[in-house]
PDB file of N, CA and C in Angstrom:
ATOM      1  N   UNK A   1     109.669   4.796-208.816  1.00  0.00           N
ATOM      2  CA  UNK A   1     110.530   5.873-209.261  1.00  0.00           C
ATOM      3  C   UNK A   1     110.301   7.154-208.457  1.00  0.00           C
ATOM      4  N   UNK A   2     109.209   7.340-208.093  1.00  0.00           N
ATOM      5  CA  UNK A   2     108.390   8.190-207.364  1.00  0.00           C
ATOM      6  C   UNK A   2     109.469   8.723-206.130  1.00  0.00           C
ATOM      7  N   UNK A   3     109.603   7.120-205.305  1.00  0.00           N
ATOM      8  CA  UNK A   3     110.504   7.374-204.323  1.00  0.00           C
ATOM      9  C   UNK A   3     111.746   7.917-204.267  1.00  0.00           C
ATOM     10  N   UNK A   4     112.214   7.422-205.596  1.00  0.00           N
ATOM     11  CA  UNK A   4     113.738   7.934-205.739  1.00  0.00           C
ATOM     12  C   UNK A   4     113.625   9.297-205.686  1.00  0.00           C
ATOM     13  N   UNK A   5     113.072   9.777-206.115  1.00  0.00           N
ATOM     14  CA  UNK A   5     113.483  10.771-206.894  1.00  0.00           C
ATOM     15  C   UNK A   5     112.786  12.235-205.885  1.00  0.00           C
ATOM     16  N   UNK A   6     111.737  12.062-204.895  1.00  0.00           N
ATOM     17  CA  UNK A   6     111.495  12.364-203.349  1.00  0.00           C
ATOM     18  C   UNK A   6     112.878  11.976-202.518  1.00  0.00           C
ATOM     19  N   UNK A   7     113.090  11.141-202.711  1.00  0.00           N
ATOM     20  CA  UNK A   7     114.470  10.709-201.792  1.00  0.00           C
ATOM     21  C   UNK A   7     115.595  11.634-202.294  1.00  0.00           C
ATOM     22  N   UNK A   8     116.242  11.362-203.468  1.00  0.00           N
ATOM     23  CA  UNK A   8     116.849  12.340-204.177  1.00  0.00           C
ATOM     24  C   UNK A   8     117.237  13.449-204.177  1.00  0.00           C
ATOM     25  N   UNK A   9     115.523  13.936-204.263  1.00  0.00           N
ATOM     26  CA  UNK A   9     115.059  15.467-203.901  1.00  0.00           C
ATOM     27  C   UNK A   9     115.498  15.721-202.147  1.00  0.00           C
ATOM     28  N   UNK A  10     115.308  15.538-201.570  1.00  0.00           N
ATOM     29  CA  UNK A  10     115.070  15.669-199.966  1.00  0.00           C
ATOM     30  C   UNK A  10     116.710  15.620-200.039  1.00  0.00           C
ATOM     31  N   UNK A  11     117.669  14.693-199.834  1.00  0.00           N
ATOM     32  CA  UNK A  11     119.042  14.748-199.900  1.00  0.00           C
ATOM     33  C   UNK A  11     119.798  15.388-200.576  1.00  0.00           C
ATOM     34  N   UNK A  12     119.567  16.171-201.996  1.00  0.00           N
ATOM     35  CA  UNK A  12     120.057  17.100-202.272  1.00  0.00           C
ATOM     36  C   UNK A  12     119.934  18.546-201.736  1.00  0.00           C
ATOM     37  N   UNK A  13     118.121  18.533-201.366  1.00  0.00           N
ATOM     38  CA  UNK A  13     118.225  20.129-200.594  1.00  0.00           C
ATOM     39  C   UNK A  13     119.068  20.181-199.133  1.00  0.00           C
ATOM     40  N   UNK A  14     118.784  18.784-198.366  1.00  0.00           N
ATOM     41  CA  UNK A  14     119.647  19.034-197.157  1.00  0.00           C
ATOM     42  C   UNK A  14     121.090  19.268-197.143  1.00  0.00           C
ATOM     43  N   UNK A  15     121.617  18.410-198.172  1.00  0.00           N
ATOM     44  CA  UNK A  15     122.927  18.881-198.475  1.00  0.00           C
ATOM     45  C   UNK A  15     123.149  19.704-199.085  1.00  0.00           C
ATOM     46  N   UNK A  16     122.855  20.257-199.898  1.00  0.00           N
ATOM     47  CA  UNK A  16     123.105  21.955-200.476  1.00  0.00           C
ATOM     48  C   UNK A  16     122.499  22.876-199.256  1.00  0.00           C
ATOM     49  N   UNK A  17     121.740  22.992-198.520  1.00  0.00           N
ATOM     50  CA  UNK A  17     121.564  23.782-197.050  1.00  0.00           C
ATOM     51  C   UNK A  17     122.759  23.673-196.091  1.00  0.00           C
ATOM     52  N   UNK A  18     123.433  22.203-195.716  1.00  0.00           N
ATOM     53  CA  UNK A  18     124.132  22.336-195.163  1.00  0.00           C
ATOM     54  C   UNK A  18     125.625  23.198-195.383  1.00  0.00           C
ATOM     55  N   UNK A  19     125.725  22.957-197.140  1.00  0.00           N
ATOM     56  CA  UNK A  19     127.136  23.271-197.632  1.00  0.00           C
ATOM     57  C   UNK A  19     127.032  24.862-197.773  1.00  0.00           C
ATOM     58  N   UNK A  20     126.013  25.583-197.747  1.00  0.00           N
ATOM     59  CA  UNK A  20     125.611  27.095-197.835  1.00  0.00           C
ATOM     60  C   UNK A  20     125.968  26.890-196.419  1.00  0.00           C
ATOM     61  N   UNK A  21     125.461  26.489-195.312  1.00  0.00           N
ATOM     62  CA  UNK A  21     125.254  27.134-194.029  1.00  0.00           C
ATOM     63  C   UNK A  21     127.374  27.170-193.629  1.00  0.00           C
ATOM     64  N   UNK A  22     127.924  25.648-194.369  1.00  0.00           N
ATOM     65  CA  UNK A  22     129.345  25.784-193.995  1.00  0.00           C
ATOM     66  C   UNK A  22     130.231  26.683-194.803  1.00  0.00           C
ATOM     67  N   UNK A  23     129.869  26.754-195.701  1.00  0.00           N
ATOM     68  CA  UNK A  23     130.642  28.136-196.600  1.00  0.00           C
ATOM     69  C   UNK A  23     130.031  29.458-196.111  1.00  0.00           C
ATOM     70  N   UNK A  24     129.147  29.340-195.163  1.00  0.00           N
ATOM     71  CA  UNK A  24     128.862  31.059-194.899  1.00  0.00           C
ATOM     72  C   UNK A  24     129.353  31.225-193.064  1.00  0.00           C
ATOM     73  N   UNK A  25     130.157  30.333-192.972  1.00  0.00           N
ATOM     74  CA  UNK A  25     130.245  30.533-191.585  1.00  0.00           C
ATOM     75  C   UNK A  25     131.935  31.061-191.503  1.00  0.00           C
ATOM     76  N   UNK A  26     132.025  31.820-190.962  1.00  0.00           N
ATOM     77  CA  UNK A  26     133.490  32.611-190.556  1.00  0.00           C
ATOM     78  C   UNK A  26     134.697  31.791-190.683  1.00  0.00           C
ATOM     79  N   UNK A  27     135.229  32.313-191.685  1.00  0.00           N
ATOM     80  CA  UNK A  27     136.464  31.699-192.025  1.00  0.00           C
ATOM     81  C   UNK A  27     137.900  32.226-190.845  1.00  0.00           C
ATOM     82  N   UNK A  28     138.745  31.308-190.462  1.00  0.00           N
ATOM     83  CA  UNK A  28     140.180  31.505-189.958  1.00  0.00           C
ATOM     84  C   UNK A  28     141.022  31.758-190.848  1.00  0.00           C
ATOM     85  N   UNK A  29     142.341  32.091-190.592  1.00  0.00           N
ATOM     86  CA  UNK A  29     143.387  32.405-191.404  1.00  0.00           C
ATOM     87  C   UNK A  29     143.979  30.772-191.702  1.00  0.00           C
ATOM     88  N   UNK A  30     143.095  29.498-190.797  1.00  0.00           N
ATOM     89  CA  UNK A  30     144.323  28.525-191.355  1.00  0.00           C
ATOM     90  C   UNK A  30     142.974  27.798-192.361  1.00  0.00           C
ATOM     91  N   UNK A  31     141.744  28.091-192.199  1.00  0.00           N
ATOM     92  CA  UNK A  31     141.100  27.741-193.307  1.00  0.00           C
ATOM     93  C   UNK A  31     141.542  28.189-194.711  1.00  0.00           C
ATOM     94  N   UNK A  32     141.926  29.704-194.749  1.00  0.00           N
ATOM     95  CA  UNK A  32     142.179  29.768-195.745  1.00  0.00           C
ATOM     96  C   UNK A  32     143.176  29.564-196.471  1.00  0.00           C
ATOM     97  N   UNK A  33     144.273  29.043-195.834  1.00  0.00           N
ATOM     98  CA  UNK A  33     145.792  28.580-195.800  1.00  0.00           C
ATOM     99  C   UNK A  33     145.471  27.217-196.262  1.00  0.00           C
ATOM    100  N   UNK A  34     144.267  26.807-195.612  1.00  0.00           N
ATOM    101  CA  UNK A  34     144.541  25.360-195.806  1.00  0.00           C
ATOM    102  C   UNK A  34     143.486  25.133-197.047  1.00  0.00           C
ATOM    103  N   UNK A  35     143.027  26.122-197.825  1.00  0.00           N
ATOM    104  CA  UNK A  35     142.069  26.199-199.114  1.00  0.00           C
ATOM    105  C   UNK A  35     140.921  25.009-199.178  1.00  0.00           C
ATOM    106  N   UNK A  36     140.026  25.616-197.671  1.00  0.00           N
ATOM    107  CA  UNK A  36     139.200  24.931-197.655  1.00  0.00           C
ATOM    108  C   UNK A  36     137.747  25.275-198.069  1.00  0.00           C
ATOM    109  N   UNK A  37     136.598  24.661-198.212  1.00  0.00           N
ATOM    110  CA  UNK A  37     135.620  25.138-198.832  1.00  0.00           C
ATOM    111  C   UNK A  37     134.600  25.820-198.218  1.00  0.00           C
ATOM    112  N   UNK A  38     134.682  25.858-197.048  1.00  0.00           N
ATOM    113  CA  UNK A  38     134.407  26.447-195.396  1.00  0.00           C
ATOM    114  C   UNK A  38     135.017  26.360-194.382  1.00  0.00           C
ATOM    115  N   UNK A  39     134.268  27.237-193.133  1.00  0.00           N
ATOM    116  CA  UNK A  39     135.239  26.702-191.802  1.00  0.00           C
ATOM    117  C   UNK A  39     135.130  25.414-191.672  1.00  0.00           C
ATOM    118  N   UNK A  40     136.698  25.293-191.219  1.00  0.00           N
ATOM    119  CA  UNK A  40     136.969  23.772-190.490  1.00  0.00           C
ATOM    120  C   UNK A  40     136.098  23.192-188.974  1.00  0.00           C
ATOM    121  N   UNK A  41     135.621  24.529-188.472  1.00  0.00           N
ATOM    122  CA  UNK A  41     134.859  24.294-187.472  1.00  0.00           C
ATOM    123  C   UNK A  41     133.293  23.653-187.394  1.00  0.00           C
ATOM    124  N   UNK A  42     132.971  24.158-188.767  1.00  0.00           N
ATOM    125  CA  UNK A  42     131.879  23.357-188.830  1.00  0.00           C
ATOM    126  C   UNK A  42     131.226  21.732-189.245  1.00  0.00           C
ATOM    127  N   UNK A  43     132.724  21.262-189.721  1.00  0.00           N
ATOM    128  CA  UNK A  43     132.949  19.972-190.436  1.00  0.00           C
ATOM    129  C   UNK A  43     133.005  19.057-189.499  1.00  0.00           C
ATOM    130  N   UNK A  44     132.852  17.817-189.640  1.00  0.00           N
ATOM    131  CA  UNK A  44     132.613  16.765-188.411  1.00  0.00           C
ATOM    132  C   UNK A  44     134.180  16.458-187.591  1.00  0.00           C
ATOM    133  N   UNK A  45     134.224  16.254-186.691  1.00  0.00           N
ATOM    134  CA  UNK A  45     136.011  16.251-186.236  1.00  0.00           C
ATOM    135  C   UNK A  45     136.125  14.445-186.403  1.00  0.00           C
ATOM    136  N   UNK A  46     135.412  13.675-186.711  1.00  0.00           N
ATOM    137  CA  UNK A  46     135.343  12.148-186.764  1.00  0.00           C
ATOM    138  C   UNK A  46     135.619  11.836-188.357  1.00  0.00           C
ATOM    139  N   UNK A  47     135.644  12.638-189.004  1.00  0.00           N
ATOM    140  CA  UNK A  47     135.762  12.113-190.962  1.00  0.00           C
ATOM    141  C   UNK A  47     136.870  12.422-191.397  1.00  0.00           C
ATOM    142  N   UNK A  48     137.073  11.652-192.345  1.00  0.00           N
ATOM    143  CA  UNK A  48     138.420  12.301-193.492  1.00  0.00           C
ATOM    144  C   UNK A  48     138.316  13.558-193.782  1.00  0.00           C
ATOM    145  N   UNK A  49     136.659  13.622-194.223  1.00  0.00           N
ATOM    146  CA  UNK A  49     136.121  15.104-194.918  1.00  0.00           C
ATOM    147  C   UNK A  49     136.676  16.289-193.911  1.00  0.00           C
ATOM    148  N   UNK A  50     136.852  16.339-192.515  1.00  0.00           N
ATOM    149  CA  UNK A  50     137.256  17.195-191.813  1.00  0.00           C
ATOM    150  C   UNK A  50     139.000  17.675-192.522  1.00  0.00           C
ATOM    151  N   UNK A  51     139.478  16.740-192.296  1.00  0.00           N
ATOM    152  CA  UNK A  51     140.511  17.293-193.573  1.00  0.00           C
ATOM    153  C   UNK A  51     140.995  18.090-194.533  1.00  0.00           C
ATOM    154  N   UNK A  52     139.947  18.004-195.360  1.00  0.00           N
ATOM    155  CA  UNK A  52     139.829  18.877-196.671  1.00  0.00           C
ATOM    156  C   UNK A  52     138.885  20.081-196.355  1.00  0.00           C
ATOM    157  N   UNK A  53     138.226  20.136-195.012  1.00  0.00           N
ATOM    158  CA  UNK A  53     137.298  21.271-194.865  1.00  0.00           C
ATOM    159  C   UNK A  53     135.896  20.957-195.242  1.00  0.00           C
ATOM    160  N   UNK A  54     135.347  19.866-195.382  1.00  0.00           N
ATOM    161  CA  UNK A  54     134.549  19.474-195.803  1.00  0.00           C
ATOM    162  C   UNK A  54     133.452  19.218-195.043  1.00  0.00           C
ATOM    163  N   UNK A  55     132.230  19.155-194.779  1.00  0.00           N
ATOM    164  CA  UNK A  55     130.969  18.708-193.819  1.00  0.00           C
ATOM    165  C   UNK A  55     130.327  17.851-194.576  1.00  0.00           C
ATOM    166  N   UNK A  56     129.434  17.337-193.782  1.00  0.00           N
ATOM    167  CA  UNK A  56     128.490  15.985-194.724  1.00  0.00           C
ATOM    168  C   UNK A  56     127.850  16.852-195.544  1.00  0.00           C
ATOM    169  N   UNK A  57     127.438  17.743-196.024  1.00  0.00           N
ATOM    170  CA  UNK A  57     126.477  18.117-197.066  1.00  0.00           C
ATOM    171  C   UNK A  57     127.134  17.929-198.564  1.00  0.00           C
ATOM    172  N   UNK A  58     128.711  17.740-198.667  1.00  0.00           N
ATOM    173  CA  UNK A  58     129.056  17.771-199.564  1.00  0.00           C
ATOM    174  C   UNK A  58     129.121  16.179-200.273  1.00  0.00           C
ATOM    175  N   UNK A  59     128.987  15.131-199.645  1.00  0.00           N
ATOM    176  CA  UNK A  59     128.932  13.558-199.897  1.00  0.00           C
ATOM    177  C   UNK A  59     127.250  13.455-200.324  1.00  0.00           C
ATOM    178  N   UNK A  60     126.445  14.073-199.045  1.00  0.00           N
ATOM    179  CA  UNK A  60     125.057  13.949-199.126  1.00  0.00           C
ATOM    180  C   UNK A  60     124.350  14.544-200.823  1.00  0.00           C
ATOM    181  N   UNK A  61     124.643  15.929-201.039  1.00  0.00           N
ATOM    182  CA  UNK A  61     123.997  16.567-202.044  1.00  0.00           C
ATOM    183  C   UNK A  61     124.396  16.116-203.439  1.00  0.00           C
ATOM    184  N   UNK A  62     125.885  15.180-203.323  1.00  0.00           N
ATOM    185  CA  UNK A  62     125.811  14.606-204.692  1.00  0.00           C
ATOM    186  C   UNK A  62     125.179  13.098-204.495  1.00  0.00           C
ATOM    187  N   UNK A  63     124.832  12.170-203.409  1.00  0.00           N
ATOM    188  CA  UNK A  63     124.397  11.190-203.462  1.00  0.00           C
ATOM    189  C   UNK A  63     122.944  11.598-203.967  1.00  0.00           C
ATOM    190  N   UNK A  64     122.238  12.821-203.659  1.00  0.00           N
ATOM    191  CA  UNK A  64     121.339  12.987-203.841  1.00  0.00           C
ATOM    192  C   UNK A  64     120.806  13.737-205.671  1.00  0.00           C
ATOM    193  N   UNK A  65     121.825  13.911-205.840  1.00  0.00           N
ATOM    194  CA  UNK A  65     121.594  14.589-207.548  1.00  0.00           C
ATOM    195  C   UNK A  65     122.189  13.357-208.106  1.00  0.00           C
ATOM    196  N   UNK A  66     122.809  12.313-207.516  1.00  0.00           N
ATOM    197  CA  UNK A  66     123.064  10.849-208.731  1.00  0.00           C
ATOM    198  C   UNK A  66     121.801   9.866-208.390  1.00  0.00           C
ATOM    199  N   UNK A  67     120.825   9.689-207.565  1.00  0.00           N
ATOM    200  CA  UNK A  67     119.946   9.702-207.389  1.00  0.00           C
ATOM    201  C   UNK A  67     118.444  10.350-208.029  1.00  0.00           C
ATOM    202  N   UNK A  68     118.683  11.556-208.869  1.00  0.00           N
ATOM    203  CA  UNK A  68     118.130  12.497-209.593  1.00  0.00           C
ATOM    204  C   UNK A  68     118.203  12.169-210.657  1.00  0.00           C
ATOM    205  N   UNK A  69     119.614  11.361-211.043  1.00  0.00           N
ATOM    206  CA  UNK A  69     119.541  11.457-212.472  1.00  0.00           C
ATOM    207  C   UNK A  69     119.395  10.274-212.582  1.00  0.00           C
ATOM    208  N   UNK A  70     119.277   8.970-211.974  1.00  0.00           N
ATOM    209  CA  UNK A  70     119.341   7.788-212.245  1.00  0.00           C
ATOM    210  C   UNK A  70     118.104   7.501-212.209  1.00  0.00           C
ATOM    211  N   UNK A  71     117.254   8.395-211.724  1.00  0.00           N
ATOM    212  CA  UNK A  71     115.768   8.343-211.740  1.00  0.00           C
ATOM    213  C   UNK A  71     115.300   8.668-213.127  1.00  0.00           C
ATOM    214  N   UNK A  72     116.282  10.020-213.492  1.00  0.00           N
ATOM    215  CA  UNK A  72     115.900  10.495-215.087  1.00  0.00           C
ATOM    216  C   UNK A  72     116.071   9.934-215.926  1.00  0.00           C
ATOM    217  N   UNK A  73     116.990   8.509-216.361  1.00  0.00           N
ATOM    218  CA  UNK A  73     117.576   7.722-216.805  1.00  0.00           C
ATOM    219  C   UNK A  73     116.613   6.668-217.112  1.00  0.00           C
ATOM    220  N   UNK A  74     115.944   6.143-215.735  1.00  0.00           N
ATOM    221  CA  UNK A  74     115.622   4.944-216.056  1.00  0.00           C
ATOM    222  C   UNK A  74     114.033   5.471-216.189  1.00  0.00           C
ATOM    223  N   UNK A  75     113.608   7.000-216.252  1.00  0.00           N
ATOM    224  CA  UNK A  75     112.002   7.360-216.796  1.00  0.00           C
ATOM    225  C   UNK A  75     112.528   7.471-218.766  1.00  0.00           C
ATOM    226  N   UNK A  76     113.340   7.907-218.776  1.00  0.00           N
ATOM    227  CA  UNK A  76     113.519   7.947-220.246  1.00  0.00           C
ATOM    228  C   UNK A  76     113.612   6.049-220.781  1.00  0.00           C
ATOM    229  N   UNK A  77     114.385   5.430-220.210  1.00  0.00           N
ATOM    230  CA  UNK A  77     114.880   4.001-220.976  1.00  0.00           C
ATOM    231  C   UNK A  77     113.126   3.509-220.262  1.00  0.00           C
ATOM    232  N   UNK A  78     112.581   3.726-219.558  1.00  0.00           N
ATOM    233  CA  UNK A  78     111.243   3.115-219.623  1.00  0.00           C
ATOM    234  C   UNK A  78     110.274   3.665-221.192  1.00  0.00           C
ATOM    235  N   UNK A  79     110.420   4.949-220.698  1.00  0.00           N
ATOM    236  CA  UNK A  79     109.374   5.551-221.891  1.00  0.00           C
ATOM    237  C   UNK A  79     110.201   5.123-223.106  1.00  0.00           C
ATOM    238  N   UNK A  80     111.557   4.683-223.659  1.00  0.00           N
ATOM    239  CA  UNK A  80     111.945   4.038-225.324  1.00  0.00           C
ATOM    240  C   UNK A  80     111.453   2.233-225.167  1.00  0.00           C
ATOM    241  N   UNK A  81     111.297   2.002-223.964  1.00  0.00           N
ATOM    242  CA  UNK A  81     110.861   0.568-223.915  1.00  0.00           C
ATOM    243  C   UNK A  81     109.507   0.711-224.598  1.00  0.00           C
ATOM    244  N   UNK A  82     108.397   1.693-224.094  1.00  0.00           N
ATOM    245  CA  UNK A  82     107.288   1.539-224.833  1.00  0.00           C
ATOM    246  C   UNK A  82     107.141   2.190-225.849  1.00  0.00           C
ATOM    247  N   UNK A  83     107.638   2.873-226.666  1.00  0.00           N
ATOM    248  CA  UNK A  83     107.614   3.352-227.505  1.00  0.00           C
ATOM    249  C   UNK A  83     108.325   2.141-228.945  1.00  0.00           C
ATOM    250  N   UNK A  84     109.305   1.037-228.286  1.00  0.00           N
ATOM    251  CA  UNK A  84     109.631   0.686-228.992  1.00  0.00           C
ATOM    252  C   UNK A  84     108.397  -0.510-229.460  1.00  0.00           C
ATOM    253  N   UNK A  85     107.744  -0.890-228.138  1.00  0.00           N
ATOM    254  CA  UNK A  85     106.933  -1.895-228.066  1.00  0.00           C
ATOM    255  C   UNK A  85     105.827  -1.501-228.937  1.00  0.00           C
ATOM    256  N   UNK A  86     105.155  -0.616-229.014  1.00  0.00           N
ATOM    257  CA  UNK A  86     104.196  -0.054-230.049  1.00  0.00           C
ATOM    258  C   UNK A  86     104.381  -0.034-231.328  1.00  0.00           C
ATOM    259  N   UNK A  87     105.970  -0.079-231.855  1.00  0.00           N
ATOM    260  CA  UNK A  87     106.141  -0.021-233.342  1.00  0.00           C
ATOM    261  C   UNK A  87     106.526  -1.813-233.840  1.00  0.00           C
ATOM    262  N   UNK A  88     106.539  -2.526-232.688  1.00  0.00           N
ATOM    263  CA  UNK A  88     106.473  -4.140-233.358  1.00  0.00           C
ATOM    264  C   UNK A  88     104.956  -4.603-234.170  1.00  0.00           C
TER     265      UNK A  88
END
């Protein structure tokens, strides 16, 4: 669980760093026309995500907080496993 949740951790800060560094970078007039979530310049020119204005930090930082919680999930359904096991 250990790992996940180091893994988790590590992919959510890189992607929330990246999505700060693309929302703080100088917006155009067709970024904002085109109601994007940063410059288009900083987004990969090879993805869909370039599209919508998007950079990898925004795929990365939620793979990494569903990762967070699926870790939190399965420390809780461990700890009712033994808790249940103690009252047989």
């Amino acid at each position: 669980m250990t790992k996940w949740l180091m893994t988790g951790t590590a992919l959510l800060v890189a992607g929330l760093l990246k999505i700060w560094q693309h929302t703080n970078a100088p917006m155009t007039l067709e970024d904002y026309l085109a109601f994007r979530c940063g410059s288009a310049s900083g987004a990969a020119g090879d993805s869909f995500l370039t599209f919508a204005g998007h950079c990898w930090g925004c795929p990365v930082a939620a793979i990494g907080a569903a990762m967070i919680a699926y870790t939190a999930v399965m420390v809780m359904a461990s700890s009712r496993r033994k808790m249940l096991a103690v009252r047989r």
